[in-house]
N, C-alpha and C. Protein backbone atom coordinates (compact mmCIF):
# COMPACT_ATOMS: atom_id res chain seq x y z
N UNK A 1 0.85 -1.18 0.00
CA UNK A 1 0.00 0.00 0.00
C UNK A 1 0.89 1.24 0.00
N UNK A 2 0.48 1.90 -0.77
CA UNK A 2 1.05 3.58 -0.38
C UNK A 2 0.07 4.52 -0.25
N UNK A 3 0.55 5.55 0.09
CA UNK A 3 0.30 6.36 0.76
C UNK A 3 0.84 8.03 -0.25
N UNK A 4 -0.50 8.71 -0.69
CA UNK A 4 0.07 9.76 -1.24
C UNK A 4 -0.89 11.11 -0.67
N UNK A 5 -0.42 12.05 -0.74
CA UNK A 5 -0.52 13.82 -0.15
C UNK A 5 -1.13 13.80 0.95
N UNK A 6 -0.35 12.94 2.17
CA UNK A 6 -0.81 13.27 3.39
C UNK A 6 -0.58 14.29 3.95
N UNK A 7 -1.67 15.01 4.86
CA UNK A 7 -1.05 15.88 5.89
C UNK A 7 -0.77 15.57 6.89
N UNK A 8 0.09 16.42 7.52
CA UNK A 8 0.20 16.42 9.00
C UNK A 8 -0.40 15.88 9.95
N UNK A 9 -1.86 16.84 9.85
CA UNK A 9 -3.21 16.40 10.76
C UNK A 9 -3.51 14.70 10.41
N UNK A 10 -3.39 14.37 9.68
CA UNK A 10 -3.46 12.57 9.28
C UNK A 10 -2.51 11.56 9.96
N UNK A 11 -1.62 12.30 10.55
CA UNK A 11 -0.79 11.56 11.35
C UNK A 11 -0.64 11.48 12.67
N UNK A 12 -1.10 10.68 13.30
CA UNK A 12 -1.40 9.99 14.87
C UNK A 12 -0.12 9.61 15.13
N UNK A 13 0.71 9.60 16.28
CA UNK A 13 1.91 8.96 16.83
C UNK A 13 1.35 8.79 17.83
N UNK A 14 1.79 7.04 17.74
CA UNK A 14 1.09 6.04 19.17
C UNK A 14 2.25 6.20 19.76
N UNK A 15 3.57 5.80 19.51
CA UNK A 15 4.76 5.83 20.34
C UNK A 15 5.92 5.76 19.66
N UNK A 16 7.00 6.31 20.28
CA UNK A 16 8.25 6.01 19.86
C UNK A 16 8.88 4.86 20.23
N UNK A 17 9.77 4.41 18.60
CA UNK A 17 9.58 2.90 18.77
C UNK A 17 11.28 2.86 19.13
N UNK A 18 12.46 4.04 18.67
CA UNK A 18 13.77 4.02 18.62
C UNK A 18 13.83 5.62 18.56
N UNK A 19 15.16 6.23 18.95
CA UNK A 19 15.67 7.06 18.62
C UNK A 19 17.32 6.99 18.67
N UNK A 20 17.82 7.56 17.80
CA UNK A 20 19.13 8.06 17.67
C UNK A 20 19.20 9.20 17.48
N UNK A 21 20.95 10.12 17.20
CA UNK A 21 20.87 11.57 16.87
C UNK A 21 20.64 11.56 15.84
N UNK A 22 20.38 10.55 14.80
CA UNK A 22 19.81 11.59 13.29
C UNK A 22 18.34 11.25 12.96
N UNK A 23 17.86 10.08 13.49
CA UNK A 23 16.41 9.59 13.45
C UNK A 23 15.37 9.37 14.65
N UNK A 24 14.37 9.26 14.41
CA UNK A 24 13.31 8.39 15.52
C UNK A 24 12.33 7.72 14.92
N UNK A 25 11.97 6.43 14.93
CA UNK A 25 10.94 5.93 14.73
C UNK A 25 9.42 5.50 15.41
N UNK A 26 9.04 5.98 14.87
CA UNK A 26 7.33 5.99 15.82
C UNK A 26 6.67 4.78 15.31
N UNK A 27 5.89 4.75 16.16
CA UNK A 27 4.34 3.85 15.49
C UNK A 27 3.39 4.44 15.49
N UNK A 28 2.65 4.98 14.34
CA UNK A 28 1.77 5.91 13.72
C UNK A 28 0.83 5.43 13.72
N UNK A 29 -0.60 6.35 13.25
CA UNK A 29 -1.63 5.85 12.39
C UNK A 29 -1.56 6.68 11.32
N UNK A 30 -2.12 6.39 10.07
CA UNK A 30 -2.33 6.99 9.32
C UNK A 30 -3.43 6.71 8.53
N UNK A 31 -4.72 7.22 8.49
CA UNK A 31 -5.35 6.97 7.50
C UNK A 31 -6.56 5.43 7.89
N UNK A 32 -6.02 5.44 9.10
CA UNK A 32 -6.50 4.33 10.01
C UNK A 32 -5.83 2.94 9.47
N UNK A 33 -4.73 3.21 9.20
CA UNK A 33 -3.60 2.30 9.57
C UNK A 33 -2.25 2.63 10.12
N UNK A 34 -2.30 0.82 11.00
CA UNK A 34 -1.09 1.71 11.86
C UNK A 34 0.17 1.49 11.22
N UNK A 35 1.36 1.85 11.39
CA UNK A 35 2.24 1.63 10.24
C UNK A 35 3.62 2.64 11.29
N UNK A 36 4.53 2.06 11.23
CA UNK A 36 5.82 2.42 11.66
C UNK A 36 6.37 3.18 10.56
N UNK A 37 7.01 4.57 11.38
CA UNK A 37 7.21 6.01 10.58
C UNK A 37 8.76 6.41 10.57
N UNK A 38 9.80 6.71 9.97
CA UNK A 38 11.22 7.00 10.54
C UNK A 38 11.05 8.19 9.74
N UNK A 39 11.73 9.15 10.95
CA UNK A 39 11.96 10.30 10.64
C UNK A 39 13.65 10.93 10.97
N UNK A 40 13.97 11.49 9.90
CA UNK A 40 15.20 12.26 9.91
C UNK A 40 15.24 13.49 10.20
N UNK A 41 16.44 13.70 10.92
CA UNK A 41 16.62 14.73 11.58
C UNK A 41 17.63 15.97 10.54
N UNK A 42 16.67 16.15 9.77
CA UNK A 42 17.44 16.35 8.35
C UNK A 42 17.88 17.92 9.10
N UNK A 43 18.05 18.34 9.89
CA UNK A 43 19.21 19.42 10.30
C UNK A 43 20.17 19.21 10.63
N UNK A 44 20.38 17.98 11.02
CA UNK A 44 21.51 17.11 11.67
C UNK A 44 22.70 16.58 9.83
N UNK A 45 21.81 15.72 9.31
CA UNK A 45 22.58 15.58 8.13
C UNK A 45 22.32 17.24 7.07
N UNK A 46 21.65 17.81 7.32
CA UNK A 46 22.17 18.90 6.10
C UNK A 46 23.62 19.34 6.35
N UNK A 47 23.33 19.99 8.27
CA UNK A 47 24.66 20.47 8.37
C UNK A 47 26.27 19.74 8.52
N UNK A 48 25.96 18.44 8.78
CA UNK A 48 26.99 17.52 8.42
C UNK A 48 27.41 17.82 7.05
N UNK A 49 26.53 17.74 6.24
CA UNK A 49 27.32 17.65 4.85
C UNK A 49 27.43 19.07 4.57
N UNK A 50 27.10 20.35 5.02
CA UNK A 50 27.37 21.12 4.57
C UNK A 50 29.12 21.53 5.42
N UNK A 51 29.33 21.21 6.61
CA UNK A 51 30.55 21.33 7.48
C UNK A 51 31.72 20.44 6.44
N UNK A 52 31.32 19.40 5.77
CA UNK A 52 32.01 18.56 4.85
C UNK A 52 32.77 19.34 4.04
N UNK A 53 31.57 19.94 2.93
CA UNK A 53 31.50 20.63 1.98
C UNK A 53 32.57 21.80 1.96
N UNK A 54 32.18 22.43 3.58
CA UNK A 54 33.24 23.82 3.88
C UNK A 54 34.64 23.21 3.77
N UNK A 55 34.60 22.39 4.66
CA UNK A 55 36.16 21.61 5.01
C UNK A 55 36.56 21.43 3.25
N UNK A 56 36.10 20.99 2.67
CA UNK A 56 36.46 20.56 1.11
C UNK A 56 36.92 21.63 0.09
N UNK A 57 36.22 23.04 0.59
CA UNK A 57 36.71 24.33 0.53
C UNK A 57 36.00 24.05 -1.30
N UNK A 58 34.27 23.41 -0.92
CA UNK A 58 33.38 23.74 -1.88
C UNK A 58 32.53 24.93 -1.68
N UNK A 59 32.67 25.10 -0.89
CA UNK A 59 31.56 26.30 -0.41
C UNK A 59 32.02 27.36 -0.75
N UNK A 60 33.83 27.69 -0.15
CA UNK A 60 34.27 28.95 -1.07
C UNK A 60 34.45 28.92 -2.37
N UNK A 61 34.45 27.54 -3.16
CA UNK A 61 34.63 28.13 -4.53
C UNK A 61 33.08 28.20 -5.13
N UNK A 62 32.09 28.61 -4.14
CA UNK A 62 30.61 29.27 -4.56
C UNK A 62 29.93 28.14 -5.66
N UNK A 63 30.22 26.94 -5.70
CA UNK A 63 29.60 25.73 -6.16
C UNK A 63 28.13 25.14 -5.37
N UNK A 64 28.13 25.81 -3.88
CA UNK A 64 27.13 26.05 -3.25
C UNK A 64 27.28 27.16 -1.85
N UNK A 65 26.05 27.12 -1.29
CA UNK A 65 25.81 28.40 -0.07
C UNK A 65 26.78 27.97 0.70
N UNK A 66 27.67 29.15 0.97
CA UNK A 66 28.52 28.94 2.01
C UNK A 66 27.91 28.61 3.04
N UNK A 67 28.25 27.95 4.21
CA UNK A 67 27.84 27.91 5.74
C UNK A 67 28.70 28.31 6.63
N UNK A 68 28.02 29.10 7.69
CA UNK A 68 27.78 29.33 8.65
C UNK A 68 28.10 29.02 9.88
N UNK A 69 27.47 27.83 10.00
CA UNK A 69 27.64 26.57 10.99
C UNK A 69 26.19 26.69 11.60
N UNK A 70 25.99 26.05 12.93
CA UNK A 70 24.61 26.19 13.11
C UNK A 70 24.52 26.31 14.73
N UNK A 71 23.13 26.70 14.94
CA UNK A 71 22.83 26.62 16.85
C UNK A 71 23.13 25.47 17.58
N UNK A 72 23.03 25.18 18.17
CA UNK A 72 23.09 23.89 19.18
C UNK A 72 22.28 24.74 20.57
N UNK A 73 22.15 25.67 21.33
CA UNK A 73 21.16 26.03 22.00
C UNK A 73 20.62 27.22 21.42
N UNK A 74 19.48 27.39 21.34
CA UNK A 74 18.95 28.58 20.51
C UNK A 74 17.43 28.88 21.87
N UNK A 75 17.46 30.12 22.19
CA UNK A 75 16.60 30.91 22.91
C UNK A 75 15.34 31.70 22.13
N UNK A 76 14.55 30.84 22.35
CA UNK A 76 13.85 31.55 20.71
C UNK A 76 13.01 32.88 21.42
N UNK A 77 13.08 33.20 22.80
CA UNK A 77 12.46 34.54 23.76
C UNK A 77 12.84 35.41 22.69
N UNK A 78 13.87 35.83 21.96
CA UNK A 78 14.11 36.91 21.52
C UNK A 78 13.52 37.00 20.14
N UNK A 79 13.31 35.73 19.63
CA UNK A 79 12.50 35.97 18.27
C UNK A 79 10.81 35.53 18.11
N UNK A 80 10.32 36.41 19.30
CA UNK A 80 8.80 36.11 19.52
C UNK A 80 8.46 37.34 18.48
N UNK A 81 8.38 38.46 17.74
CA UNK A 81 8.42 39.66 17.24
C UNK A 81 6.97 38.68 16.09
N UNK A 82 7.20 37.43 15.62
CA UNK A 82 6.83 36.85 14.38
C UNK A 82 5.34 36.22 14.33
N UNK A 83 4.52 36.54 16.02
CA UNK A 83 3.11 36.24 16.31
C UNK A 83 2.25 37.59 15.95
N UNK A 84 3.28 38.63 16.36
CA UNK A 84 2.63 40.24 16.27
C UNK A 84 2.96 40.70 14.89
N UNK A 85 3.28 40.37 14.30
CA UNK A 85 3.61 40.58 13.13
C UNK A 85 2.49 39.99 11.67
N UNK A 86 2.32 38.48 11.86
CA UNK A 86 0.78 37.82 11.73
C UNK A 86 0.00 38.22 11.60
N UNK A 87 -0.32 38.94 13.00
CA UNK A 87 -1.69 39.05 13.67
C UNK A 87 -1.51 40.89 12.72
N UNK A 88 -0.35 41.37 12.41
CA UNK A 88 -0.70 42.41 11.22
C UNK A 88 -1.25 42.22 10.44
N UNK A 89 -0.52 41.44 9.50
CA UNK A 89 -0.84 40.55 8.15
C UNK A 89 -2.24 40.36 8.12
N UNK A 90 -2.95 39.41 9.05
CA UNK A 90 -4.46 39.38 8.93
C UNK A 90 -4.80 40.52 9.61
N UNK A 91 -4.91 41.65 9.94
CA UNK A 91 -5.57 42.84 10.16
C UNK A 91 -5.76 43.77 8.84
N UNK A 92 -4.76 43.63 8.10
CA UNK A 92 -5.15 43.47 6.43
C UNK A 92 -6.05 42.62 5.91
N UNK A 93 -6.06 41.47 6.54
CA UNK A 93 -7.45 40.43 5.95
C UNK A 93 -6.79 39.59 4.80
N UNK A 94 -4.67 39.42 5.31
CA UNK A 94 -4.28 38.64 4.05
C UNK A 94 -3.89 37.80 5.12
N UNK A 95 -4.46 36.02 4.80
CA UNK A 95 -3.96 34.83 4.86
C UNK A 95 -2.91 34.25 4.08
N UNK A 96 -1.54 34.05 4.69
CA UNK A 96 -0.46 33.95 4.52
C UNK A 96 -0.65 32.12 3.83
N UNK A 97 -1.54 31.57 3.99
CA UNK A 97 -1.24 29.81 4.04
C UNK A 97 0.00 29.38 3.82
N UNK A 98 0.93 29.54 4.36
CA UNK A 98 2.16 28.60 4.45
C UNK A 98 3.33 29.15 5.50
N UNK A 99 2.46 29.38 7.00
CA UNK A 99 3.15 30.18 7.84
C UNK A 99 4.40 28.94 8.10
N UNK A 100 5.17 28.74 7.96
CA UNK A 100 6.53 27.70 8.16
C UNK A 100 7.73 28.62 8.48
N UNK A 101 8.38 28.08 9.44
CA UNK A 101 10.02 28.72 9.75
C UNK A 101 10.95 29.43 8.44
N UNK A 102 10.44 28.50 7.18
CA UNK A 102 11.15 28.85 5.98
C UNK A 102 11.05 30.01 5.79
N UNK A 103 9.44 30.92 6.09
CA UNK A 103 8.95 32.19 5.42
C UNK A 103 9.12 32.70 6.54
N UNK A 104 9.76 32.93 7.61
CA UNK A 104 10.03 33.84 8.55
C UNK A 104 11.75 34.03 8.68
N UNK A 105 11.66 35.19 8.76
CA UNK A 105 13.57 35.66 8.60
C UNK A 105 13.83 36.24 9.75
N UNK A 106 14.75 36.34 10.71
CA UNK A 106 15.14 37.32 12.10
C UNK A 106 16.18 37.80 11.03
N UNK A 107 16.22 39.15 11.43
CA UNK A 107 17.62 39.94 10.46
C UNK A 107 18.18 40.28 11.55
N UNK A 108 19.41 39.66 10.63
CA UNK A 108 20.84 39.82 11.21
C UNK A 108 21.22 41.01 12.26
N UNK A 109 21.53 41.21 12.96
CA UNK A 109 21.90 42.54 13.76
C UNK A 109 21.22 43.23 14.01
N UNK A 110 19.51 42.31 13.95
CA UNK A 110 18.71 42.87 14.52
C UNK A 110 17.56 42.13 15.28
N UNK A 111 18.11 41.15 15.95
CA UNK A 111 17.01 40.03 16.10
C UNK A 111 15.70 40.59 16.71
N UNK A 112 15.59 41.65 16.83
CA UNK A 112 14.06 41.86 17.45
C UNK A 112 13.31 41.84 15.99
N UNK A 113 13.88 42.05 15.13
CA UNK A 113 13.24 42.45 13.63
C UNK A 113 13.34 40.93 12.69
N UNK A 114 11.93 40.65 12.67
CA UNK A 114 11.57 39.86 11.95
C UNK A 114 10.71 40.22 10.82
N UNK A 115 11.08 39.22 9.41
CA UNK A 115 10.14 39.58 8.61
C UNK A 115 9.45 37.89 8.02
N UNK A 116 8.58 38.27 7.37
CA UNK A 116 7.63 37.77 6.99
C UNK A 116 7.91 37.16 5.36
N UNK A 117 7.90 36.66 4.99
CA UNK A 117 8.30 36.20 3.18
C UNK A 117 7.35 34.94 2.93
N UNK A 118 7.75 34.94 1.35
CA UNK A 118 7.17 34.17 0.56
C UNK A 118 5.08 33.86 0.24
N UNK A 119 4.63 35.36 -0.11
CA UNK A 119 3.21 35.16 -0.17
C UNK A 119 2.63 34.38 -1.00
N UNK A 120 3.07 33.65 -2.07
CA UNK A 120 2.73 32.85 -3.06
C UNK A 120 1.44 32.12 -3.31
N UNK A 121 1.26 31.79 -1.62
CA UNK A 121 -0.19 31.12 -1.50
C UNK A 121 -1.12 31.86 -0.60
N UNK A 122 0.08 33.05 -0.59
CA UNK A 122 -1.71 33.89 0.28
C UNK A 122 -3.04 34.23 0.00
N UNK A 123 -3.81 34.08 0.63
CA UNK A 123 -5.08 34.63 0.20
C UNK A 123 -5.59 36.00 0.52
N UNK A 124 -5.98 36.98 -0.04
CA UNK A 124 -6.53 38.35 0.29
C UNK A 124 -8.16 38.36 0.41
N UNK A 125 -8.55 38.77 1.29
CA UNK A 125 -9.91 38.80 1.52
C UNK A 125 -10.55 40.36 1.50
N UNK A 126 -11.79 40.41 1.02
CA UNK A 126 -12.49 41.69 0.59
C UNK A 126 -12.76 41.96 2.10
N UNK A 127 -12.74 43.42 2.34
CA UNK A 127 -12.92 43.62 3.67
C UNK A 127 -14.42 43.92 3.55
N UNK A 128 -14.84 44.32 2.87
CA UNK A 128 -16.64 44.52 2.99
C UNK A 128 -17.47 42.81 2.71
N UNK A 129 -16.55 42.07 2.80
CA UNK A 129 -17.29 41.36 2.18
C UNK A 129 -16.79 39.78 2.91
N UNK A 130 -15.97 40.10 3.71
CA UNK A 130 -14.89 38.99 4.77
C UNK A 130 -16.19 38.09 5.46
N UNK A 131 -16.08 37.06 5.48
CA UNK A 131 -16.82 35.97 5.92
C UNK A 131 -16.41 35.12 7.31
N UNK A 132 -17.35 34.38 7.93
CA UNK A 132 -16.71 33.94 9.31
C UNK A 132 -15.74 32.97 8.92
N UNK A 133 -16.17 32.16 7.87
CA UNK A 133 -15.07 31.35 7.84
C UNK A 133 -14.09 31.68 7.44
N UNK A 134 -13.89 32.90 6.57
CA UNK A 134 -12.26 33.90 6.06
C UNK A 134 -11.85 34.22 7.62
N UNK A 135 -12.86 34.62 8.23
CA UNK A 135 -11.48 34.86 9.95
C UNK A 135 -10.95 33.50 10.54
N UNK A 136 -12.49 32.31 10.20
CA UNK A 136 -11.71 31.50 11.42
C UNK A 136 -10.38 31.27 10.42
N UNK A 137 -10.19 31.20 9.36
CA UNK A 137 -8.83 30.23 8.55
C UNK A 137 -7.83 31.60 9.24
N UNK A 138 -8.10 32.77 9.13
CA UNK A 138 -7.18 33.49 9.83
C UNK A 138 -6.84 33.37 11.58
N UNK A 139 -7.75 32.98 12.04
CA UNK A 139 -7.39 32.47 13.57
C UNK A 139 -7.19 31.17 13.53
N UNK A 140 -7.14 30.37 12.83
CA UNK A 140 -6.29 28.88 12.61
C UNK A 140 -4.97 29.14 12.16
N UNK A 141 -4.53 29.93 11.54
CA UNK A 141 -3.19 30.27 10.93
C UNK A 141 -2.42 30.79 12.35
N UNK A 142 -3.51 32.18 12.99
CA UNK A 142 -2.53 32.28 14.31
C UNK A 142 -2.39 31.26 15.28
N UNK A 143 -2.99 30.39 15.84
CA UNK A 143 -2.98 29.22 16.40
C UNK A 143 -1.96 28.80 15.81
N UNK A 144 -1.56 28.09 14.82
CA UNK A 144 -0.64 27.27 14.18
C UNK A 144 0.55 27.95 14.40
N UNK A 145 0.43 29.27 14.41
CA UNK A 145 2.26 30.00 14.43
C UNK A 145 2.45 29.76 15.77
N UNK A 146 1.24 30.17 16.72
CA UNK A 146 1.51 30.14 18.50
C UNK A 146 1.87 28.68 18.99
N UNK A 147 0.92 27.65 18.10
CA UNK A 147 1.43 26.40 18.21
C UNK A 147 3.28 26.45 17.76
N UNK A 148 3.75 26.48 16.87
CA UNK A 148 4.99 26.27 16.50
C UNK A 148 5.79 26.99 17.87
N UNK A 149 5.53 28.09 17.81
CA UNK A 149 6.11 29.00 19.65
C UNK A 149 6.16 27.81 20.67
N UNK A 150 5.27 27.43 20.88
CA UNK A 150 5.24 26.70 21.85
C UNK A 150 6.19 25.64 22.32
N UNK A 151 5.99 25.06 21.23
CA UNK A 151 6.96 23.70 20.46
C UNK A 151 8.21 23.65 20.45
N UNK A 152 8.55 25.08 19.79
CA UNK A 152 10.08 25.15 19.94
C UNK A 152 10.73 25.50 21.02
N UNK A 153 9.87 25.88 21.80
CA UNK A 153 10.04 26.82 23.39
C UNK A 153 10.40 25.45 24.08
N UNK A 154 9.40 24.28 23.90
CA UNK A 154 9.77 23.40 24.79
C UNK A 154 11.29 22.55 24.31
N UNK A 155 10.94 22.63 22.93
CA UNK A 155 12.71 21.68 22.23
C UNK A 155 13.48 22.22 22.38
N UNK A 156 13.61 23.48 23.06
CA UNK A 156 14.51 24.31 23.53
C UNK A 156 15.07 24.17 24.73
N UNK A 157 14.03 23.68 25.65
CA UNK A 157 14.68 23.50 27.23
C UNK A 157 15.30 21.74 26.71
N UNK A 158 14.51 21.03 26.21
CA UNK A 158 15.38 19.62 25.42
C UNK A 158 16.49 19.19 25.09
N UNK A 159 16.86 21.03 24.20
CA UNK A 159 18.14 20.59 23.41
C UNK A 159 18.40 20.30 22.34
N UNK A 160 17.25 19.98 21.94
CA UNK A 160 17.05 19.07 20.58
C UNK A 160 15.51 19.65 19.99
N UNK A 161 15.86 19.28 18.45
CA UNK A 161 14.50 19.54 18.10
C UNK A 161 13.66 18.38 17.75
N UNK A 162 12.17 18.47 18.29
CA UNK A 162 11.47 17.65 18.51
C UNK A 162 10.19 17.70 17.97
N UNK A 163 9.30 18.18 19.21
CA UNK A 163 8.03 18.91 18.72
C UNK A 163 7.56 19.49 17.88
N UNK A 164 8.51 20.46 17.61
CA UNK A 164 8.48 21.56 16.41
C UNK A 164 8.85 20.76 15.12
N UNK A 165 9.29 19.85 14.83
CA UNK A 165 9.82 18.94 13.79
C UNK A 165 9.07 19.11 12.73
N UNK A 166 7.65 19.36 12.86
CA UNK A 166 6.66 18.49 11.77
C UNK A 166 6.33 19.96 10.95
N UNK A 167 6.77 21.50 11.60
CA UNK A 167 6.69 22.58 11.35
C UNK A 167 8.00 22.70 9.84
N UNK A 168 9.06 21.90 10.03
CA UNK A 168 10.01 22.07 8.86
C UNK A 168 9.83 20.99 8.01
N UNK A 169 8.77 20.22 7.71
CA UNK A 169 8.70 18.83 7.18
C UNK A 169 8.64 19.22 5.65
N UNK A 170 7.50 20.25 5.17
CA UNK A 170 6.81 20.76 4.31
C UNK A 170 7.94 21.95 3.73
């Protein structure tokens, strides 16, 4: 059997069946079957191979994005700026649909200053003409960002990212 364009919400985790530092495997449902899930900790191998890559001294000859290197404890208190910022966005009456870590930026040397990117799938709503269900999808969107807050707040006292996982999947 396979399995094609699941979401998120379709996925039940009964328990974790293993973990290591680059994976964990659960026992899921999906779809009302249960079915064992492995997930990668694809921040773990990106930045491996991108630390490779530097060492290989591919990155300076601009064959790809240089790196950086990456967090290992990250305090995300200082980049809360990205719930009030949202809650702008729909005061315009524009639904962002694809609020993800990807489309949010903290700038550099300025971490109180966050921005917002990638509208591609937003939706704009007529303000004379805005419907209950155009707000609730806009108060499901803030939920979902406050959810992600939450999440990372706790994989934060962890150490590790966890909770928040299913927020970079997409």
């Amino acid at each position: 059997m396979e399995f094609n364009d699941i979401e998120p919400a379709e996925i039940t985790f009964q328990k974790q069946l293993f973990s290591s530092s680059f994976s964990v495997i659960f026992l899921v449902t999906i779809r009302n079957m249960t079915c064992v899930m492995k997930v990668l900790d694809i921040q773990v191998l990106e930045s491996t191979a991108y630390r490779r890559l530097k060492a290989y001294g591919v990155c300076d000859r601009g064959l790809v994005p240089d790196f950086f290197g990456s967090i290992r404890k990250f305090d995300p208190a200082p980049y809360q700026p990205h719930l009030k910022i949202l809650k702008e966005i729909h005061r315009a009456l524009v639904l962002h649909d694809d609020p993800k870590p990807r489309n949010m930026m903290v700038v550099k040397d300025d971490p109180e200053r966050v921005v917002w990117l990638d509208f591609d799938r937003a939706e704009t709503f007529d303000e004379d003409l805005v419907t209950d269900e155009e707000r609730q999808y806009l108060d499901e969107e803030t939920e979902m960002v406050a959810c992600f807050q939450r999440f990372l707040q706790a994989d934060c006292k962890k150490g590790k990212l966890d909770q928040a996982y299913i927020f970079y999947c997409t």
